[in-house]
N, C-alpha and C. Protein backbone atom coordinates (compact mmCIF):
# COMPACT_ATOMS: atom_id res chain seq x y z
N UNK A 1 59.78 -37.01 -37.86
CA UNK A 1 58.93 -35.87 -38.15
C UNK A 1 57.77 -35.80 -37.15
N UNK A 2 57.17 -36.81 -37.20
CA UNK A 2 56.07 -37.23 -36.16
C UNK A 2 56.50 -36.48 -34.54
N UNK A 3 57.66 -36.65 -34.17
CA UNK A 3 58.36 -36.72 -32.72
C UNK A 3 58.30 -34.89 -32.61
N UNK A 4 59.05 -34.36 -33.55
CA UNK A 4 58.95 -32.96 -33.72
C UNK A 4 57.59 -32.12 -33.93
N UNK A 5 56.76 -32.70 -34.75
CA UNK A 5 55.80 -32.42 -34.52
C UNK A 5 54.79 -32.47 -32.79
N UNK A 6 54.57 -33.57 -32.36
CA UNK A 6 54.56 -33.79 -31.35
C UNK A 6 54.76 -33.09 -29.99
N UNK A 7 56.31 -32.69 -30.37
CA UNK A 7 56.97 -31.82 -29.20
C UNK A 7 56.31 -30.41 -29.61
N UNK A 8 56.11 -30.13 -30.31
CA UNK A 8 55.96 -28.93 -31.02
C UNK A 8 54.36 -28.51 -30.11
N UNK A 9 53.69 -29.40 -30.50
CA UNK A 9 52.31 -29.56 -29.92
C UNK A 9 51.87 -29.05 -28.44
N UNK A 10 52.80 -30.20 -27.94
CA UNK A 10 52.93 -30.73 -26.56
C UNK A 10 53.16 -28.89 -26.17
N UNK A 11 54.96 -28.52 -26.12
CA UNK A 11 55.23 -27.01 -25.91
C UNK A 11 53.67 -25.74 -25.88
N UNK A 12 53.09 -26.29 -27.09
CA UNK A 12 52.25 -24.83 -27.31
C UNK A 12 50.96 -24.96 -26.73
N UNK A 13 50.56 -26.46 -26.05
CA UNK A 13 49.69 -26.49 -25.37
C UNK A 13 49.96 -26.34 -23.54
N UNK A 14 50.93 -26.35 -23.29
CA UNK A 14 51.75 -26.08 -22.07
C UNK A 14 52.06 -24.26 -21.62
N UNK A 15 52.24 -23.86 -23.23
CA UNK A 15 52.28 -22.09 -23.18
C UNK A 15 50.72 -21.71 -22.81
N UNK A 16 50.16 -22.44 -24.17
CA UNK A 16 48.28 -21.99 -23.87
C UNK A 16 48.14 -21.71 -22.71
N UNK A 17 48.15 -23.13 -21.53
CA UNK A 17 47.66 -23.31 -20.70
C UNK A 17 47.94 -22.07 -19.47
N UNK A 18 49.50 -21.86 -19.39
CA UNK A 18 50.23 -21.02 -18.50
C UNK A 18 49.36 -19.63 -18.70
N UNK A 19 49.03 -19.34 -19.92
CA UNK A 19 48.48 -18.07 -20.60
C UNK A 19 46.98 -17.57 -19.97
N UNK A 20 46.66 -18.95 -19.85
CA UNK A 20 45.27 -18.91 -19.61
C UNK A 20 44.96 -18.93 -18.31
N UNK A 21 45.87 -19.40 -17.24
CA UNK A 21 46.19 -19.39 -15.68
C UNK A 21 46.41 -17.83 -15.70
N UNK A 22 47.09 -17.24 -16.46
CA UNK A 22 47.94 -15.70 -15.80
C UNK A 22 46.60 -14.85 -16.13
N UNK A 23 45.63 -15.30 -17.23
CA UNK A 23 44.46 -14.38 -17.01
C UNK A 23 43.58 -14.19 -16.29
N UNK A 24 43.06 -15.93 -15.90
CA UNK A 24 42.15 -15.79 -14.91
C UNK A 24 42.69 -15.12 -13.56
N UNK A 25 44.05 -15.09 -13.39
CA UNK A 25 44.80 -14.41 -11.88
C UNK A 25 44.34 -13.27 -12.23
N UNK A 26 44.64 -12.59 -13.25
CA UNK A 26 44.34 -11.20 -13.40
C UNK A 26 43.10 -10.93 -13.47
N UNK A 27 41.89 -11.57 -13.50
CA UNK A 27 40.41 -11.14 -13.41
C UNK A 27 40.51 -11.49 -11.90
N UNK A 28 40.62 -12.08 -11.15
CA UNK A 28 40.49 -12.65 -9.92
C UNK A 28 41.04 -11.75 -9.17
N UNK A 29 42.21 -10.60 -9.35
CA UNK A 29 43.06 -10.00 -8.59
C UNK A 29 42.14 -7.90 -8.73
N UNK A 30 41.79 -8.70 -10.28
CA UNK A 30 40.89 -6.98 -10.22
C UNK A 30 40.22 -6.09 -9.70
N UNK A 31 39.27 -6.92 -8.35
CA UNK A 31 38.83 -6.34 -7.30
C UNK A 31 39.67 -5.63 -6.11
N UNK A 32 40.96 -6.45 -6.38
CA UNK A 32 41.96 -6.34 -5.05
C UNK A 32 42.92 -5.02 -5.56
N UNK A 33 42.90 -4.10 -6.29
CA UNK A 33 43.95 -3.00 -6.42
C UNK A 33 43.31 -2.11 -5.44
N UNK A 34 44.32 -0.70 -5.90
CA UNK A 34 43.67 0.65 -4.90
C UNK A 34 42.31 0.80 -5.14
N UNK A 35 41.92 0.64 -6.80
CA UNK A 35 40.56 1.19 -7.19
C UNK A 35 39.16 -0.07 -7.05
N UNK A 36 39.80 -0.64 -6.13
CA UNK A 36 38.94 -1.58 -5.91
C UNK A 36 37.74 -1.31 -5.24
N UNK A 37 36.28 -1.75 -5.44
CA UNK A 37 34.96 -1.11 -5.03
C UNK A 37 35.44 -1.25 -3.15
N UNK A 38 35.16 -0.64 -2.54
CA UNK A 38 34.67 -0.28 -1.34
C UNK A 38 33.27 -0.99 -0.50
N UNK A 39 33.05 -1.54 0.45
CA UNK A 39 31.38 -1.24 0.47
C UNK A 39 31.24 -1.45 1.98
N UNK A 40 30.10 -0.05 2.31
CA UNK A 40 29.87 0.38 3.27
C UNK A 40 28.26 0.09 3.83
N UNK A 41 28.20 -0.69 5.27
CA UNK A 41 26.63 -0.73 5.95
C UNK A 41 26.11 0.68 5.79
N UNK A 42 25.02 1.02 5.48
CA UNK A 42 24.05 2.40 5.28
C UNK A 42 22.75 1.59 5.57
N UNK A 43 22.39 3.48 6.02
CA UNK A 43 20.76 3.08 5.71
C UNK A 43 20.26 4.55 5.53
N UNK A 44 19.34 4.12 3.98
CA UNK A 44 18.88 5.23 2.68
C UNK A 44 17.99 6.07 3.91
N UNK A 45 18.42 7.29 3.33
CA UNK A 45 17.22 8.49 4.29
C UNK A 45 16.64 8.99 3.09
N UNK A 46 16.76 8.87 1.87
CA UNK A 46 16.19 9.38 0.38
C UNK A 46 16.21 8.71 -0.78
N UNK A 47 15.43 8.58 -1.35
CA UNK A 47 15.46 7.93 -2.28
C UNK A 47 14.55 9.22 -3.40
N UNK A 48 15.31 9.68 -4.32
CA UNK A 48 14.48 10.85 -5.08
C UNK A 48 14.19 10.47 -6.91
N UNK A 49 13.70 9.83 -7.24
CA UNK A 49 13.24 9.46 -8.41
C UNK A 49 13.24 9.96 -9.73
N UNK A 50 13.07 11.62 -9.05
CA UNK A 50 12.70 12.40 -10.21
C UNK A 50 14.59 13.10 -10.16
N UNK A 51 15.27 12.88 -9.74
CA UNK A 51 16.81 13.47 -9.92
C UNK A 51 17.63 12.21 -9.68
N UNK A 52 16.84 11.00 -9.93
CA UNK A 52 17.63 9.72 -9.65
C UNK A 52 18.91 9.82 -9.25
N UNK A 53 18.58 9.80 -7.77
CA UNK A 53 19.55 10.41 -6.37
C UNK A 53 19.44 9.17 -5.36
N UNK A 54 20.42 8.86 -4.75
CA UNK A 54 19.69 7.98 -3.43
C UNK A 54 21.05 8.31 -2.46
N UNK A 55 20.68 9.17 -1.39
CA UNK A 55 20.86 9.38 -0.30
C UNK A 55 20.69 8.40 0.95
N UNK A 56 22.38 8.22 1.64
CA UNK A 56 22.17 7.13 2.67
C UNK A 56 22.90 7.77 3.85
N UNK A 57 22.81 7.47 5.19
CA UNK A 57 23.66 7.95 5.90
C UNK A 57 24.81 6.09 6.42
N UNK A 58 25.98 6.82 6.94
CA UNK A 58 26.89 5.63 6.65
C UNK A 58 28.35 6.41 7.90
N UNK A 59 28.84 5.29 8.35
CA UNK A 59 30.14 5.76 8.68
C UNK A 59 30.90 6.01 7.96
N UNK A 60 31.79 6.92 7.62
CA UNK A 60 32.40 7.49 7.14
C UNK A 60 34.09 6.57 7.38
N UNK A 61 35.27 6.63 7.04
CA UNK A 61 36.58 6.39 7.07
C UNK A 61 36.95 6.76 8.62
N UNK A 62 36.53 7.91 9.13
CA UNK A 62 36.80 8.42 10.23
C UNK A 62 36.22 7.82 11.36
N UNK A 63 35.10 7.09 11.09
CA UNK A 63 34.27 6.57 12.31
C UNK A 63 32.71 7.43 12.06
N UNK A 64 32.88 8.79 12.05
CA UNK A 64 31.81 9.44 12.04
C UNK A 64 30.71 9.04 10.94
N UNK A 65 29.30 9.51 11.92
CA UNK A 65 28.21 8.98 10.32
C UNK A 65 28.22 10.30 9.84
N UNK A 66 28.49 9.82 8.43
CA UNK A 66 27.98 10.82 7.28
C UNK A 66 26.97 10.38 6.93
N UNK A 67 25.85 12.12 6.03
CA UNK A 67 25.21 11.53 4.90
C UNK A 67 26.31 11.65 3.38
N UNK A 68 25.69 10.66 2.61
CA UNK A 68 26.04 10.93 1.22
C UNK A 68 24.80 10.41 0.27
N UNK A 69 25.38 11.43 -1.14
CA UNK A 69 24.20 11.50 -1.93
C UNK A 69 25.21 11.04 -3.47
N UNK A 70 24.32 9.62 -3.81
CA UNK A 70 25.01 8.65 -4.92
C UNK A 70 23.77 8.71 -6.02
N UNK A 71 24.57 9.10 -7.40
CA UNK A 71 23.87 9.22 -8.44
C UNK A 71 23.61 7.75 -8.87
N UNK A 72 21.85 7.49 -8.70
CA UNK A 72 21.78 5.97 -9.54
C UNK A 72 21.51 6.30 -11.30
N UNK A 73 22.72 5.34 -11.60
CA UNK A 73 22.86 5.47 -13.20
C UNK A 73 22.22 4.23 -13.96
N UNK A 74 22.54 4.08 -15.08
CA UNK A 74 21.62 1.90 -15.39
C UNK A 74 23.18 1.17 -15.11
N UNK A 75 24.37 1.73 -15.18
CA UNK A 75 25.43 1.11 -14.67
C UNK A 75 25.15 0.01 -12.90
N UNK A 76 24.60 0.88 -12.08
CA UNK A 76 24.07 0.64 -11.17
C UNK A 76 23.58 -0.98 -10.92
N UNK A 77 24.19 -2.04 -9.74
CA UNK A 77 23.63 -3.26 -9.84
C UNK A 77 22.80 -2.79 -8.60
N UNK A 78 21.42 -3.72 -8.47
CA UNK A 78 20.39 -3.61 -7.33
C UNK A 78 19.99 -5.14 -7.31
N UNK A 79 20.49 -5.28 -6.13
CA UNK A 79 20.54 -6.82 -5.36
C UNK A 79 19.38 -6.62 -3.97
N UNK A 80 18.49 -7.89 -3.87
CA UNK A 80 17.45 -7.72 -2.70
C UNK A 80 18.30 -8.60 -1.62
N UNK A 81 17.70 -8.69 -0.16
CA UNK A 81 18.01 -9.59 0.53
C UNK A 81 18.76 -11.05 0.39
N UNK A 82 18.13 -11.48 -0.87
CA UNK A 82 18.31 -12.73 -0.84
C UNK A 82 19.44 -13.09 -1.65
N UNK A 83 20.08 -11.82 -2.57
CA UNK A 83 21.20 -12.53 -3.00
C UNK A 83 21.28 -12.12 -4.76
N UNK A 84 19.35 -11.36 -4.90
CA UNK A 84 18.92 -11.89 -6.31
C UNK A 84 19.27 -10.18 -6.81
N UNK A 85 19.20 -10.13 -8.40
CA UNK A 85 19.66 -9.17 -8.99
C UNK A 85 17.87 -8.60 -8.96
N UNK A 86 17.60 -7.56 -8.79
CA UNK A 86 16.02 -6.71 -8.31
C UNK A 86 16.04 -5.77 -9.15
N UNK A 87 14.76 -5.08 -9.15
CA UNK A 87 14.80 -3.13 -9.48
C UNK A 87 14.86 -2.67 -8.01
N UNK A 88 14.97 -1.33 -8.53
CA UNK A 88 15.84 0.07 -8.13
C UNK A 88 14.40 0.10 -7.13
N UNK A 89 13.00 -0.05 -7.27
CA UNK A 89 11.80 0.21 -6.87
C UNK A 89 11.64 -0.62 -5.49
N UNK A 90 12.70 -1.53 -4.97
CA UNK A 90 12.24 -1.90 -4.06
C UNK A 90 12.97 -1.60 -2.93
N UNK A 91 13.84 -0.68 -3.18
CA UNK A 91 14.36 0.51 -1.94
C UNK A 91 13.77 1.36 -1.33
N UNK A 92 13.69 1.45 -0.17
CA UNK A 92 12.79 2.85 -0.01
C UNK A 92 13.41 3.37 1.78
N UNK A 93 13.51 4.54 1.61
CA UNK A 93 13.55 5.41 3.01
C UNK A 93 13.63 4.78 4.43
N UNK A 94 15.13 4.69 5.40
CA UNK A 94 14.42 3.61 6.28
C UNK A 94 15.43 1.69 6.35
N UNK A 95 15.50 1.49 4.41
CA UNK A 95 16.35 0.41 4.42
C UNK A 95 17.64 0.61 4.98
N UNK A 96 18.06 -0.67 5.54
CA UNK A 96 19.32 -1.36 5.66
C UNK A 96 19.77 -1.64 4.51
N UNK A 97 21.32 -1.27 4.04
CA UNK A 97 21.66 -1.35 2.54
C UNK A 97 23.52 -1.78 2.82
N UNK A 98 23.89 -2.12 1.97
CA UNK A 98 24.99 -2.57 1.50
C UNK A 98 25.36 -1.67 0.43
N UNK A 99 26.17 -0.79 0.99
CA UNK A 99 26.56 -0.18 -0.58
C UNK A 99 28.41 -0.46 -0.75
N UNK A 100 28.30 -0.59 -2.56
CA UNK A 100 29.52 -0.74 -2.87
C UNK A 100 29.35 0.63 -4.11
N UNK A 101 30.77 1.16 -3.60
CA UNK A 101 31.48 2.38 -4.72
C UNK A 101 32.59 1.98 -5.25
N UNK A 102 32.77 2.53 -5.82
CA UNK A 102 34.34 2.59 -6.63
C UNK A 102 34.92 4.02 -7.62
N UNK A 103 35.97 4.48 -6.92
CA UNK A 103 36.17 5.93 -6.87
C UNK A 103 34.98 7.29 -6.98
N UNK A 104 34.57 6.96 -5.79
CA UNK A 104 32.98 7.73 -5.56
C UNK A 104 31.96 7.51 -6.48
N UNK A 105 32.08 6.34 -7.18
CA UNK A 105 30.65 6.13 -7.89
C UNK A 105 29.86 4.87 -7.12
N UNK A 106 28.56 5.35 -7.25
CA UNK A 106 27.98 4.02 -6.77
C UNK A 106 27.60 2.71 -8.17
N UNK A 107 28.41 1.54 -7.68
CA UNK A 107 28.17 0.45 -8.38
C UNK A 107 27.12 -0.53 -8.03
N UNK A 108 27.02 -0.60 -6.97
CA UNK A 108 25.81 -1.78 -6.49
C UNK A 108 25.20 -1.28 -5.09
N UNK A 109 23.94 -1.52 -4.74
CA UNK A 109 23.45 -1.71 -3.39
C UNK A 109 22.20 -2.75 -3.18
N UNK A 110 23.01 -3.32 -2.21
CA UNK A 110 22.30 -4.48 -1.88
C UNK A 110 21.33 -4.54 -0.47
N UNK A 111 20.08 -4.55 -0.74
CA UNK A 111 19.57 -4.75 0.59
C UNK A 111 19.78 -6.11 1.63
N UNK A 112 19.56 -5.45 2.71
CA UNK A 112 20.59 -6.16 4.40
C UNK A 112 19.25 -6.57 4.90
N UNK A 113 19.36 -7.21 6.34
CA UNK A 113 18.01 -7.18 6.74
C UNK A 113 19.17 -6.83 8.12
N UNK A 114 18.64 -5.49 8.69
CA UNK A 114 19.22 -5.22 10.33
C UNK A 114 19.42 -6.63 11.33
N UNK A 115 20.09 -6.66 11.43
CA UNK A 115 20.71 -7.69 12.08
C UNK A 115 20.76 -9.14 11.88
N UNK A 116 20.97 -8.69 10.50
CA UNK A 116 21.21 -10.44 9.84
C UNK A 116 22.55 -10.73 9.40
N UNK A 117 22.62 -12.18 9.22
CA UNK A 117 24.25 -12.71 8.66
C UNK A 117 24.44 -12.05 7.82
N UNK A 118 25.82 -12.30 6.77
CA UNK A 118 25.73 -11.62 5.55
C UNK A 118 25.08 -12.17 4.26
N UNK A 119 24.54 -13.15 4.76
CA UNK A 119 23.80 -14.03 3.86
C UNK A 119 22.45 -13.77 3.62
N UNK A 120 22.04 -12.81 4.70
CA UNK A 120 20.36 -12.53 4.61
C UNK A 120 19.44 -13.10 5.52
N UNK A 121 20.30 -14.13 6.08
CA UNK A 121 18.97 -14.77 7.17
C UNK A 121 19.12 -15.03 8.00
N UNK A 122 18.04 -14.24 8.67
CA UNK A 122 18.07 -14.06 10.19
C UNK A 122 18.18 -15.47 11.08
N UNK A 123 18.96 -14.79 12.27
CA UNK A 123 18.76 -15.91 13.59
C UNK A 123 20.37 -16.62 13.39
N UNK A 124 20.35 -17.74 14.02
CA UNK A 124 21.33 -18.13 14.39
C UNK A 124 22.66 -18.85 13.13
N UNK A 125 23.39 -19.75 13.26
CA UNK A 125 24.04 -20.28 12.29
C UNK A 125 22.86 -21.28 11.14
N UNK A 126 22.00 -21.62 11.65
CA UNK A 126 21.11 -22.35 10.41
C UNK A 126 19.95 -21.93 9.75
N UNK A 127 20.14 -20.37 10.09
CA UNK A 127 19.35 -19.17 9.87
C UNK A 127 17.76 -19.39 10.03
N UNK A 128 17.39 -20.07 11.62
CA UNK A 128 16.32 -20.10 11.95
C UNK A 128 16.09 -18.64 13.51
């Protein structure tokens, strides 16, 4: 009885496990479909407060710079230089930005520093 039991065990902790591998693939793979966020170097020419609007100009798919104009919602993530989650208040007219969309919505923008790694800090590989 013991042995059957046992096996019994053994099996459903072996299914668990497989179960629990095929989900984390599937959170891990969620970024990677068609509707996966996008994100494009910009830099904001508007930032409008009172129609919580923020206007950036950006290359476009084609090569060409476009402007575009992205509704900030509270969905909206706002990341500074360094990596850290910020307010919306420390953007302004002028920034270097990181923007990510996903089927024309804006999801996050992260401020860049012009000609830095993607890490944020300037200068060479030991970011001096």
């Amino acid at each position: 009885m013991e042995r059957v039991f046992l096996s019994a065990l053994l099996g459903l902790a072996l299914c668990a496990g497989t179960a629990l591998a095929d989900d984390k693939g599937a959170a891990n793979d969620k970024g990677s479909g068609k509707n996966a966020g996008k994100g494009h170097e910009a830099t904001i020419t508007k930032v409008d407060t009172k129609n919580h609007s923020l206007t950036v100009k950006m290359k476009g798919d084609d090569g060409k710079e476009t402007e575009k104009v992205f509704k900030l919602t509270e969905e909206v993530r706002y990341m500074d230089s360094t990596g850290k989650v910020a307010a919306a208040d420390i953007f302004k007219s002028g920034d270097y930005v990181l923007i990510l969309e996903e089927e024309g919505k804006l999801k996050e923008v992260h401020k860049h520093d012009k000609g830095s790694g993607t890490d944020g800090r300037k200068g060479g590989k030991d970011g001096k």
